[in-house]
Protein backbone atom coordinates (compact mmCIF):
# COMPACT_ATOMS: atom_id res chain seq x y z
CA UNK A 1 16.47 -27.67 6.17
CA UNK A 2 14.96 -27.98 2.48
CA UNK A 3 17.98 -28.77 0.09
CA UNK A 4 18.33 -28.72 -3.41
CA UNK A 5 21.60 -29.85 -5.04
CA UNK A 6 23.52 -27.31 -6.45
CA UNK A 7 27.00 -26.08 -7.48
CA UNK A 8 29.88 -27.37 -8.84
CA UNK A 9 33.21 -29.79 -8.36
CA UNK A 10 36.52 -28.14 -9.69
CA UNK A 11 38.12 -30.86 -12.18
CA UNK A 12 40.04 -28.28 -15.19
CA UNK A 13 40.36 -24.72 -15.35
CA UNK A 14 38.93 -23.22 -18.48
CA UNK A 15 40.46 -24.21 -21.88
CA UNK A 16 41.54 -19.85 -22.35
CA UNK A 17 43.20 -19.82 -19.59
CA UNK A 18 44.96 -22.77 -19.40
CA UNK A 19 48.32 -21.63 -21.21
CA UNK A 20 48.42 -18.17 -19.21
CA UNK A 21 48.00 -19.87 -16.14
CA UNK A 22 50.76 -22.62 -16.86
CA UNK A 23 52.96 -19.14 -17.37
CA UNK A 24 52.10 -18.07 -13.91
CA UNK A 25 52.88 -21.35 -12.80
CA UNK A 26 56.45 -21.39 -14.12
CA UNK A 27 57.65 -18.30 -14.25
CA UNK A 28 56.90 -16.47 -10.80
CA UNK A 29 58.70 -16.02 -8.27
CA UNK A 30 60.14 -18.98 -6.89
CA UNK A 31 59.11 -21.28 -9.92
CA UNK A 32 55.60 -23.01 -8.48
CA UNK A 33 57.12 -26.33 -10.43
CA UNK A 34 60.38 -26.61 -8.38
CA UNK A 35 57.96 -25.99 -5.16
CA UNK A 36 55.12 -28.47 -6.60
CA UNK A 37 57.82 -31.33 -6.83
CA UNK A 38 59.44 -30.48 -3.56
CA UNK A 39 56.41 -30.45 -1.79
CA UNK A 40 53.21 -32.25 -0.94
CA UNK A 41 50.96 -29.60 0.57
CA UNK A 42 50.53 -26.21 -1.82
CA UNK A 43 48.48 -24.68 -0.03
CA UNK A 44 45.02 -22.70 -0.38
CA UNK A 45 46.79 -19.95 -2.38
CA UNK A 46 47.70 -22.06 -5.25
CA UNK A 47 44.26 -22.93 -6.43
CA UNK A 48 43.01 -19.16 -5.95
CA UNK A 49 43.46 -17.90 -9.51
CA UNK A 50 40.83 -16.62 -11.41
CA UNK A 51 41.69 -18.84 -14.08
CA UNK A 52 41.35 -21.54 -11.36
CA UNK A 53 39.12 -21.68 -8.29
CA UNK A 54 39.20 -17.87 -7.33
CA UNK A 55 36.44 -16.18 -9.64
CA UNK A 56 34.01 -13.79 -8.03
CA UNK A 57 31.02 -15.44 -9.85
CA UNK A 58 30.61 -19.01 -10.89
CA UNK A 59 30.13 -18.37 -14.68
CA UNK A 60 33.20 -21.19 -15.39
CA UNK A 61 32.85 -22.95 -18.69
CA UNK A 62 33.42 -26.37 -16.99
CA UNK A 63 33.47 -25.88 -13.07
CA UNK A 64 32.20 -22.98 -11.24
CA UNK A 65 35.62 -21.50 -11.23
CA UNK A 66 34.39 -19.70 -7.75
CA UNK A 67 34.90 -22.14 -4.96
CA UNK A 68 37.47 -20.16 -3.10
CA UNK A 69 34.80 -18.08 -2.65
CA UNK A 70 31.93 -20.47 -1.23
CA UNK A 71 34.59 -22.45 1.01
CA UNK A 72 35.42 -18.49 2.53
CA UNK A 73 31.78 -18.06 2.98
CA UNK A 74 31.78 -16.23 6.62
CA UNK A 75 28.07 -16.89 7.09
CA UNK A 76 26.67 -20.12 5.48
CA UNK A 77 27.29 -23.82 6.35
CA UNK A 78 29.88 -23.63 3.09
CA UNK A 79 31.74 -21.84 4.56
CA UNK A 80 33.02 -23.42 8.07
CA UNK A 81 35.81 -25.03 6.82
CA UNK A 82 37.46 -21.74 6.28
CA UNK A 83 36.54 -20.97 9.97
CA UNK A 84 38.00 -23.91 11.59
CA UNK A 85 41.16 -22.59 12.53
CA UNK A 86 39.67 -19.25 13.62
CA UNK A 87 37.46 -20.76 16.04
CA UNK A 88 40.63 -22.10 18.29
CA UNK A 89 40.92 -18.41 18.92
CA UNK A 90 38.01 -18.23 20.28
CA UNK A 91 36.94 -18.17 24.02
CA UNK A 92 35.34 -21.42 23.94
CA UNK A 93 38.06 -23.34 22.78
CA UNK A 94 40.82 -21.56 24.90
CA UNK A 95 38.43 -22.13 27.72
CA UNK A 96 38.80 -26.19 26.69
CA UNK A 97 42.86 -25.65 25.88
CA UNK A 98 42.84 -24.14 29.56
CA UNK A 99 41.01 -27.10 31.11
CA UNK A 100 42.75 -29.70 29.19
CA UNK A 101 46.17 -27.67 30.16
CA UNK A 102 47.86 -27.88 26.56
CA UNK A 103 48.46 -24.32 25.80
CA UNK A 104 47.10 -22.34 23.27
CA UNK A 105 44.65 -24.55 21.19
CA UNK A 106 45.98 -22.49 17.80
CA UNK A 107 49.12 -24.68 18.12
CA UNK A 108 47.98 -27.86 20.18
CA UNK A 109 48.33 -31.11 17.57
CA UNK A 110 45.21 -32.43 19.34
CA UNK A 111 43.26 -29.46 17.53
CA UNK A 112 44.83 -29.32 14.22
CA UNK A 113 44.37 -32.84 12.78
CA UNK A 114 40.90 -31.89 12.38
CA UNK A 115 40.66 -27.76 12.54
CA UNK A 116 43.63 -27.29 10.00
CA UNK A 117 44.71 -29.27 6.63
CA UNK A 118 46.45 -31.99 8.66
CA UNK A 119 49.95 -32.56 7.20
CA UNK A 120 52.07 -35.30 8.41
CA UNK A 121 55.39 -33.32 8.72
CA UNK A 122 56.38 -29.60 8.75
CA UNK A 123 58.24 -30.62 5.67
CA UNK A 124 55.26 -31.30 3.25
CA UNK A 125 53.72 -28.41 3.99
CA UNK A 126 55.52 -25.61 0.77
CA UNK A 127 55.86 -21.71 1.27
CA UNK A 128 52.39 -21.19 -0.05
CA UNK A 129 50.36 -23.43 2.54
CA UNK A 130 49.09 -21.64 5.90
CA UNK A 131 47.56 -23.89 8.44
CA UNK A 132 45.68 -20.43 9.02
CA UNK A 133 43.93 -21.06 6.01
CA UNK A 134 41.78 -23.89 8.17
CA UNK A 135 40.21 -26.95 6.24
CA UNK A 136 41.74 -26.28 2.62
CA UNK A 137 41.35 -27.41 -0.33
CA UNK A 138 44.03 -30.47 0.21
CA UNK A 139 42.09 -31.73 3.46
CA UNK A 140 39.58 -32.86 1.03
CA UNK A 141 41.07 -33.30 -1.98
CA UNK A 142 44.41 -34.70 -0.98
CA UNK A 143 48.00 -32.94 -1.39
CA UNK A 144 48.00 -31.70 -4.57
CA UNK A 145 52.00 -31.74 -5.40
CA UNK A 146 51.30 -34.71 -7.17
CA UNK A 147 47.96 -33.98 -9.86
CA UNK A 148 48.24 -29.87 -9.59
CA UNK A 149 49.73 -29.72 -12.97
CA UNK A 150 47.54 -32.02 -14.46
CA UNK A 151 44.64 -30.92 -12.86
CA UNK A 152 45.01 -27.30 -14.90
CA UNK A 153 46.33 -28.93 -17.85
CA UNK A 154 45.15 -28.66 -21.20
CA UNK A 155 43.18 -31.86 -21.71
CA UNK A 156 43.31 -32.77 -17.94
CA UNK A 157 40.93 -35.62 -16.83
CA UNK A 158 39.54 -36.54 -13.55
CA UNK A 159 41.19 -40.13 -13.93
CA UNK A 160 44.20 -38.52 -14.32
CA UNK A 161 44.32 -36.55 -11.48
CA UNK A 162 43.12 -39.69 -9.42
CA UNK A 163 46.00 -41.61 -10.52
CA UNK A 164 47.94 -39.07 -9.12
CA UNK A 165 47.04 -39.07 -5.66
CA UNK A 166 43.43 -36.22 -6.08
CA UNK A 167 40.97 -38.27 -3.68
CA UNK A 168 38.02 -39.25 -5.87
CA UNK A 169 35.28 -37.87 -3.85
CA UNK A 170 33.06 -38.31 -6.51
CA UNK A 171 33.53 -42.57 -4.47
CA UNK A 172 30.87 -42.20 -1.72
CA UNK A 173 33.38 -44.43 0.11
CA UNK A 174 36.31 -42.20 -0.29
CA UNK A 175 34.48 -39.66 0.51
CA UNK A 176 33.08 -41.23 3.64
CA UNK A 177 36.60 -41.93 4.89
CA UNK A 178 37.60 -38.41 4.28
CA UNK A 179 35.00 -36.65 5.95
CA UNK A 180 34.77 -39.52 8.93
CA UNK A 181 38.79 -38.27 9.80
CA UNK A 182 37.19 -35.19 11.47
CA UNK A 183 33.64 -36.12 11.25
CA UNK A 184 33.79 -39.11 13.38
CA UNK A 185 37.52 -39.81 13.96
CA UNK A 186 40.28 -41.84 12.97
CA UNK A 187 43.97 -42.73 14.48
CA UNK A 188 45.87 -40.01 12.59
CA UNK A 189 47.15 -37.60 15.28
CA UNK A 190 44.78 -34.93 15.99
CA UNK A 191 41.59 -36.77 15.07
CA UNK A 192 40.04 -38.14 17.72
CA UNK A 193 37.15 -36.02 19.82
CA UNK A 194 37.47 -38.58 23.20
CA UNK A 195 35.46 -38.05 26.15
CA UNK A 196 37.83 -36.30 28.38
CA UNK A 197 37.46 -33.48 25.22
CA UNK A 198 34.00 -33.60 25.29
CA UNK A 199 34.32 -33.01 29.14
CA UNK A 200 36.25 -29.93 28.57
CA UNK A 201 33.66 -28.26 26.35
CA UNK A 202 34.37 -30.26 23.02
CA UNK A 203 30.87 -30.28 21.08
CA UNK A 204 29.44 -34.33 20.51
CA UNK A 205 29.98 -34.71 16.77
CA UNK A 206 27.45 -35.42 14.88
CA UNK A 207 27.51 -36.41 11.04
CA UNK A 208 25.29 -37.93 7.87
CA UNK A 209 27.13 -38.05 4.95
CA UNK A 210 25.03 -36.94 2.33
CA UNK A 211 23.25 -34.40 4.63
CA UNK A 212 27.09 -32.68 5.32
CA UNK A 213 28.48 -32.74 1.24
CA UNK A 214 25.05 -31.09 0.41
CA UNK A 215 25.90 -28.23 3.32
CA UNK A 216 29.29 -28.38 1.60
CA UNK A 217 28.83 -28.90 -1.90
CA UNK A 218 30.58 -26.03 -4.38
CA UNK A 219 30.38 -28.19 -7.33
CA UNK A 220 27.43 -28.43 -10.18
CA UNK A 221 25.98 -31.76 -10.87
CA UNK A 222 25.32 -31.23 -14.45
CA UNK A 223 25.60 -33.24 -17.63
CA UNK A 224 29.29 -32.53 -17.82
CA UNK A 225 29.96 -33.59 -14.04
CA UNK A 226 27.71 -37.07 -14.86
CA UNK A 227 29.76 -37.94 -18.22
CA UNK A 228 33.21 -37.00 -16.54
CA UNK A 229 32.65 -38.28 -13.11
CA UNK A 230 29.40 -40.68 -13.44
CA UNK A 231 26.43 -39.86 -10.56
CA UNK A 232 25.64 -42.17 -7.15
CA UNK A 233 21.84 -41.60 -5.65
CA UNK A 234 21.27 -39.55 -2.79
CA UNK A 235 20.06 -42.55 -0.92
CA UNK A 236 23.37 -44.64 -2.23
CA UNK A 237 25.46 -42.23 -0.35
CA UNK A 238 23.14 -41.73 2.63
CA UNK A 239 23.50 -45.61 3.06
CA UNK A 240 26.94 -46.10 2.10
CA UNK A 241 27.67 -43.45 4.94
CA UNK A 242 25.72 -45.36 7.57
CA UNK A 243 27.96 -48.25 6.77
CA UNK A 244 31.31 -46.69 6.93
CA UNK A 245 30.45 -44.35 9.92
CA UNK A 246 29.14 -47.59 11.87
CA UNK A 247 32.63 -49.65 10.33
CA UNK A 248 34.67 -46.62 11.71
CA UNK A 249 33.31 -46.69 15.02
CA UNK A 250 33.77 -50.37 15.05
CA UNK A 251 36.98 -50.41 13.54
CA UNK A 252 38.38 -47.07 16.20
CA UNK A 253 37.08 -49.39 19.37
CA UNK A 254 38.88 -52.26 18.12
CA UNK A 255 42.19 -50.30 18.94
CA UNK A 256 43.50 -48.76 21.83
CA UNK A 257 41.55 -45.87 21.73
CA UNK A 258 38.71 -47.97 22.86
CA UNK A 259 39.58 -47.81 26.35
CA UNK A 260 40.84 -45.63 29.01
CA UNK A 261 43.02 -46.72 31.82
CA UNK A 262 40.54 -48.52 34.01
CA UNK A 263 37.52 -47.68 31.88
CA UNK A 264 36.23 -47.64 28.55
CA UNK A 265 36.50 -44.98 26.00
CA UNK A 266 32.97 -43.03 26.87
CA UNK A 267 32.90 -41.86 23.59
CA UNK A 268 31.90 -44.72 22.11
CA UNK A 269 28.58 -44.85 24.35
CA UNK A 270 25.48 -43.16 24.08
CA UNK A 271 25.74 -40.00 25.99
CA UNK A 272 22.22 -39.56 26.55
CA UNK A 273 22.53 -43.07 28.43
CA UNK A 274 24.16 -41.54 31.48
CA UNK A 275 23.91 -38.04 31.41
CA UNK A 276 20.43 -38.34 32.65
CA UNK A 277 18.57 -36.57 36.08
CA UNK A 278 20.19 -38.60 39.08
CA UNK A 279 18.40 -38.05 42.43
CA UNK A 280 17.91 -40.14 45.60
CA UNK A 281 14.42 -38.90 46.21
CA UNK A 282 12.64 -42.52 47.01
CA UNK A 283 9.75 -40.65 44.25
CA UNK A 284 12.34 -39.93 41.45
CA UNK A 285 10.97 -42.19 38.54
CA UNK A 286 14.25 -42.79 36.21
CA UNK A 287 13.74 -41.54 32.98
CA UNK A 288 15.75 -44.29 30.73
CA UNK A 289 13.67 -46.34 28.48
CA UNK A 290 14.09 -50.01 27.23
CA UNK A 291 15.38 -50.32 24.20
CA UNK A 292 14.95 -53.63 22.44
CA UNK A 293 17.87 -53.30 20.23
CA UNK A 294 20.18 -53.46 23.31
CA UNK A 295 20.41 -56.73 25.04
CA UNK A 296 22.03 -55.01 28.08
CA UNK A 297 21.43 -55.12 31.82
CA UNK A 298 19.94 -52.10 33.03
CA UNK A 299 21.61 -49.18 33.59
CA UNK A 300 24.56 -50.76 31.70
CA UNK A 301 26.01 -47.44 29.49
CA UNK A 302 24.63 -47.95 25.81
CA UNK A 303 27.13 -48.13 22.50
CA UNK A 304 25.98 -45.44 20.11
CA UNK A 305 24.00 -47.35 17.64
CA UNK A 306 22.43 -44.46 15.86
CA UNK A 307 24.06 -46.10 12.22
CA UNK A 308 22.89 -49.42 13.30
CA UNK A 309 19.23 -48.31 13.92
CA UNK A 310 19.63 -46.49 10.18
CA UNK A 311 20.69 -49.11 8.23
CA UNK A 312 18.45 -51.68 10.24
CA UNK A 313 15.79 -49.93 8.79
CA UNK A 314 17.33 -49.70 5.15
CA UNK A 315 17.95 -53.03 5.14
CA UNK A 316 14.29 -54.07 6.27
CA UNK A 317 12.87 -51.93 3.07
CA UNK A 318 15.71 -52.62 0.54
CA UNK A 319 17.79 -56.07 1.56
CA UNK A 320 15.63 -58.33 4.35
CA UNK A 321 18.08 -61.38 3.99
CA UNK A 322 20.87 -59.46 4.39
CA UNK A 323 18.65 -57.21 7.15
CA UNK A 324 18.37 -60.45 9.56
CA UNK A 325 22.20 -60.72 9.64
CA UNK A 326 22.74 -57.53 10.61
CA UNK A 327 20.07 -57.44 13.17
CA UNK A 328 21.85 -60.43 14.53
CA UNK A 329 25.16 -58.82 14.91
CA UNK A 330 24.08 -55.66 16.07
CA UNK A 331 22.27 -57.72 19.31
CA UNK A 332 25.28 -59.82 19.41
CA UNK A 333 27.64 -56.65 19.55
CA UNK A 334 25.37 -54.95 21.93
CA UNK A 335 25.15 -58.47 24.15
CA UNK A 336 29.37 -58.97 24.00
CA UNK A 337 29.38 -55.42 25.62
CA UNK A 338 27.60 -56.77 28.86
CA UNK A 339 30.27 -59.79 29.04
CA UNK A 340 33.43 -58.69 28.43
CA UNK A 341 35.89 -56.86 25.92
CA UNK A 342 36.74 -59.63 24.71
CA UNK A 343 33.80 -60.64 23.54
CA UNK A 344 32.88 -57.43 22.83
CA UNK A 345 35.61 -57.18 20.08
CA UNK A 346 34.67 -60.31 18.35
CA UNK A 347 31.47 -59.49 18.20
CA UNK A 348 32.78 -56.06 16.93
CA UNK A 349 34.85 -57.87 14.31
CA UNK A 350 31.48 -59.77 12.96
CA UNK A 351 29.48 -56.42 12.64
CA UNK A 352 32.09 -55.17 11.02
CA UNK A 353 32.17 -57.28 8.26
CA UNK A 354 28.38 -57.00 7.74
CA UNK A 355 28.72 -53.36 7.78
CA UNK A 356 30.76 -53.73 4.73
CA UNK A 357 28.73 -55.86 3.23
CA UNK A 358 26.00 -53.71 3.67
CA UNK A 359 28.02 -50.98 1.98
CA UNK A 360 28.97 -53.24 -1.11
CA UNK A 361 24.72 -53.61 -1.96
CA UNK A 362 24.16 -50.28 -1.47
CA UNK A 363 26.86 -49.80 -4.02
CA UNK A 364 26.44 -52.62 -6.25
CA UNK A 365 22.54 -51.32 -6.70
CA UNK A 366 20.12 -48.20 -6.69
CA UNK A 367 17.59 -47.94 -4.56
CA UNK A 368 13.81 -47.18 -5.93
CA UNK A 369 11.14 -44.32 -5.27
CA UNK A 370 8.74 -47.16 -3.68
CA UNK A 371 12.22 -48.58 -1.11
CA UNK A 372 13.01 -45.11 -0.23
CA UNK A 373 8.86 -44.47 1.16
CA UNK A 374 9.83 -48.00 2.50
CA UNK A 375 12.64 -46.96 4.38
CA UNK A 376 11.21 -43.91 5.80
CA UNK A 377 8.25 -45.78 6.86
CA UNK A 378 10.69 -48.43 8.48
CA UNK A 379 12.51 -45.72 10.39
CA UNK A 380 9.43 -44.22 11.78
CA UNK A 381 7.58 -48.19 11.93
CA UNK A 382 6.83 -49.46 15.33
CA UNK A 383 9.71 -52.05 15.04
CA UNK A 384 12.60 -49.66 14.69
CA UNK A 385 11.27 -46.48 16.75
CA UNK A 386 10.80 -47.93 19.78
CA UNK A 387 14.93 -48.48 19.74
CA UNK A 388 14.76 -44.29 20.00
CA UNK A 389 15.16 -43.83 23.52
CA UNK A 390 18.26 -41.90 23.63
CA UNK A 391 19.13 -38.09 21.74
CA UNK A 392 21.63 -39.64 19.06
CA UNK A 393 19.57 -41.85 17.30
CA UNK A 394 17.19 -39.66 16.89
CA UNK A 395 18.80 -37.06 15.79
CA UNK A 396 20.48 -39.40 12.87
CA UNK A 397 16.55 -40.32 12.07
CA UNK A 398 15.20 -36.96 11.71
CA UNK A 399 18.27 -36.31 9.52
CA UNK A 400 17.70 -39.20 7.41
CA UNK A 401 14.32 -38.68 6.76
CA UNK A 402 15.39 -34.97 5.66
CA UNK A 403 17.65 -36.75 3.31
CA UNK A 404 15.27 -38.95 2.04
CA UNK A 405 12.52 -36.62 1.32
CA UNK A 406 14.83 -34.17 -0.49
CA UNK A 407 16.06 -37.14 -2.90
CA UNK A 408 12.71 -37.89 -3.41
CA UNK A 409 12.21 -34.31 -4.73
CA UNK A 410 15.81 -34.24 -6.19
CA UNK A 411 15.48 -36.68 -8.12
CA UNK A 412 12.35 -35.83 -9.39
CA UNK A 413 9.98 -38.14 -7.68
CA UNK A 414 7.87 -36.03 -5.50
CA UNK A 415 6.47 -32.69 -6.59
CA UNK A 416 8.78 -30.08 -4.74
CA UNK A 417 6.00 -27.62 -4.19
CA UNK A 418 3.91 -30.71 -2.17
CA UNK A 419 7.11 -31.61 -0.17
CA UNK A 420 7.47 -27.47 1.10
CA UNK A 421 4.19 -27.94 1.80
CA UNK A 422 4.86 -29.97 3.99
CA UNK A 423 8.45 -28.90 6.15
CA UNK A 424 5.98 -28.10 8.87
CA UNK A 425 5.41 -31.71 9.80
CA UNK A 426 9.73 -31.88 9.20
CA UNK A 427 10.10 -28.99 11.49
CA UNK A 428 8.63 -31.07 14.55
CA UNK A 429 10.81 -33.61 14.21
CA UNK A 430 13.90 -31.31 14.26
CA UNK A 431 12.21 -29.36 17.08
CA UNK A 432 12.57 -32.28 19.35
CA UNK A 433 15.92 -32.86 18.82
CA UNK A 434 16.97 -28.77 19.26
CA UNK A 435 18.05 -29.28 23.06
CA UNK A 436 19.53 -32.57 24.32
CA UNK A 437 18.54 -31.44 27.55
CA UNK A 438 14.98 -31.52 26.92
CA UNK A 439 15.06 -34.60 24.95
CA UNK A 440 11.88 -36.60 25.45
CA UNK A 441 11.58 -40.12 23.28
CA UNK A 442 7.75 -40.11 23.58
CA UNK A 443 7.67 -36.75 22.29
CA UNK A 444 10.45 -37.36 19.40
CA UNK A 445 8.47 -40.48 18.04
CA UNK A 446 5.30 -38.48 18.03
CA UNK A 447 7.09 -35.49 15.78
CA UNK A 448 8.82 -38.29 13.95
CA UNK A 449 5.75 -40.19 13.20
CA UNK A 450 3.80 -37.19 11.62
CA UNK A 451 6.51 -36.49 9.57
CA UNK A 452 7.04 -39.82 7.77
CA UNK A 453 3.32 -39.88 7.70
CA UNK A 454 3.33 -36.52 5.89
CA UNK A 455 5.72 -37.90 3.50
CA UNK A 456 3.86 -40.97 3.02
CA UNK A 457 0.97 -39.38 1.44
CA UNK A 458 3.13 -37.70 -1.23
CA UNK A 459 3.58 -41.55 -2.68
């Protein structure tokens, strides 16, 4: 999974163009102002001009001017937004509607907050807006009644828009919360993946922020982009992702979507910590491993700490003061679980606050070639890979140290041609994280460990 950053953000249409599209705009049929104002969701349709977002190539002036066309991609990564809604068509996810018995899943609300732009109300949704069109361009960007018209505007600005309601994604943060809705989950209707989802055929979700906008990205990061929008570090946003995705999973247990009549919400907990062989041969030789990150009884289901085993190790290279208080509430979190959920949420609470004070550093500061070997070596060190013992952890690590290589390269750092050189050593890692069913910690910290060593002798 070698990346490079590439390809553009969409923040004005081209100066030529702007007056001929404003014509377009007001004097079609239906008059696009009266349905802009009206309105909060346009719809797909109304960025697709080729004055706009719909060119063929991306030879725009400013912006690529073809990101219609990368987001209806039918074969790369870019392009699975445009396929969400298709793929509740699909036999898998009728065979889930069926189990679940809620009808078709093309009009079930529990699909759409996350496999269509979710609107709040049929009514801010205008004449041009399909919820066939899947993820649009409003899922991410916000509803564009609001900025449209400044957005193609002669003289438009990317503060402008932003003051209008356009979600500054250029904000790691705001861009964490956006993706986390259907990424993680939130408590918008439609948004949360529980376990009794996941037990119909739902896939586990699994997301790193910086990892996913480069798999998404149809925007250059150019001089223009830096002076209009500024530029955050790959391993800024990596970081600032851990933090919000562990905040969000705090802050989603917290409410009543942490339990589940009698029980708690499994989807909270680390799958791989009970769906493991179960036999009652008096031979079989159980095949969970201590973790010492988890101050839990035995056999007690896990919490998915897969963020806090990421930023632990951030923290270790980049912050240590601020790394012991985080190790501390992590164990306390972890040890609150085994008393009661009472407990557990206080506990919860404290984390939670660290986690945003983890985010706030990672903001407030960059992070340097010499940290980011740091934290690669921490992730694969002794002290933090020995808390891999169960498949989401380390499939966050392998990510991460993906990530951190390629900003290492990106940012001109570490020769490219030495870092292809060696994806082999990458390729392990990844391999023993390919089928959850065959997931073997010894065997994952052994690919793991040649990898960051492989990386370490690029320094």
């Amino acid at each position: 999974m070698g990346r490079s950053r590439a390809t553009g953000s969409g923040i004005a249409a081209a100066f030529a163009g702007a007056l001929l599209l404003l014509v377009l705009f007001l004097a079609g049929v239906g008059s696009r102002a009266a349905e802009v104002s009206a309105h909060g969701f346009v719809g797909v349709a109304s960025c697709a001009g080729t004055t706009c977002h719909g060119r063929s190539e991306g030879d725009g002036k400013i912006v690529r001017q073809d990101e219609l066309m990368r987001w209806q991609d039918p074969a790369s990564p870019a392009g699975i937004h445009s396929r969400a809604f298709r793929a509740l068509a699909e036999p898998r996810a009728r065979a889930i509607a069926a189990r679940l018995g809620i009808g078709e899943a093309t009009g079930a609300p529990m699909c759409l907050g996350c496999h269509a732009t979710p609107t709040a109300a049929a009514a801010a949704a205008g004449p041009r807006f399909l919820r066939s069109d899947g993820v649009g361009c409003e899922a991410c960007h916000g509803a564009a009644s609001d900025w449209l018209a400044s957005h193609y505007s002669v003289g438009a600005s990317h503060a402008a828009n932003v003051a209008r309601g356009m979600v500054p994604l250029d904000d790691p943060r705001a861009r964490a919360a956006k993706c986390l809705d259907c990424h993680y989950g939130s408590a918008a209707p439609g948004q949360f993946v529980d376990h009794r989802l996941m037990a119909a055929g739902h896939p586990r979700l699994s997301f790193e922020l910086d990892l996913f906008t480069t798999l998404q990205q149809h925007h250059v990061e150019d001089a223009d982009y830096v002076q209009r929008k500024g530029k955050r570090s790959t391993v800024q946003v990596w970081a600032i992702g851990q933090a919000l995705a562990l905040e969000r999973s705090l802050a989603l247990y917290a409410t009543p979507k942490g339990t589940n009549g009698v029980f708690p919400e499994f989807y909270f907990f680390d799958c791989h910590t009970c769906h493991r062989a179960i036999s009652d041969d008096r031979r079989f030789q159980p095949s969970a491993a201590a973790n010492p990150g988890r101050p839990i009884p035995s056999g007690m289901p896990a919490y998915n700490d897969e963020n806090m085993i990421m930023l632990a190790a951030a923290l270790r290279a980049t912050q240590p003061a601020l790394a012991a208080r985080f190790e501390h509430d992590s164990r306390a979190f972890h040890a609150g679980l085994a008393e009661d959920r009472g407990s557990a949420l206080a506990a919860a609470a404290r984390l939670r606050t660290t986690a945003v004070a983890v985010a706030d550093q990672f903001e407030r500061g960059g992070v340097t070639r010499a940290q980011t070997f740091a934290i690669i070596d921490a992730i694969a060190s002794g002290a933090v890979a020995a808390r891999f013992t169960d498949y989401e952890g380390s499939v966050q690590a392998v990510m991460a140290v993906d990530t951190l290589l390629s900003a290492l390269v990106n940012a001109g750092q570490v020769d490219a041609a030495a870092a292809k050189a060696i994806r082999g050593d990458i390729e392990t890692a990844y391999r023993a994280v390919r089928e959850p069913n065959a997931y073997d910690p010894r065997e994952f910290r052994s690919g793991l460990g040649r990898a960051a060593a492989a990386i370490r002798r690029l320094a």
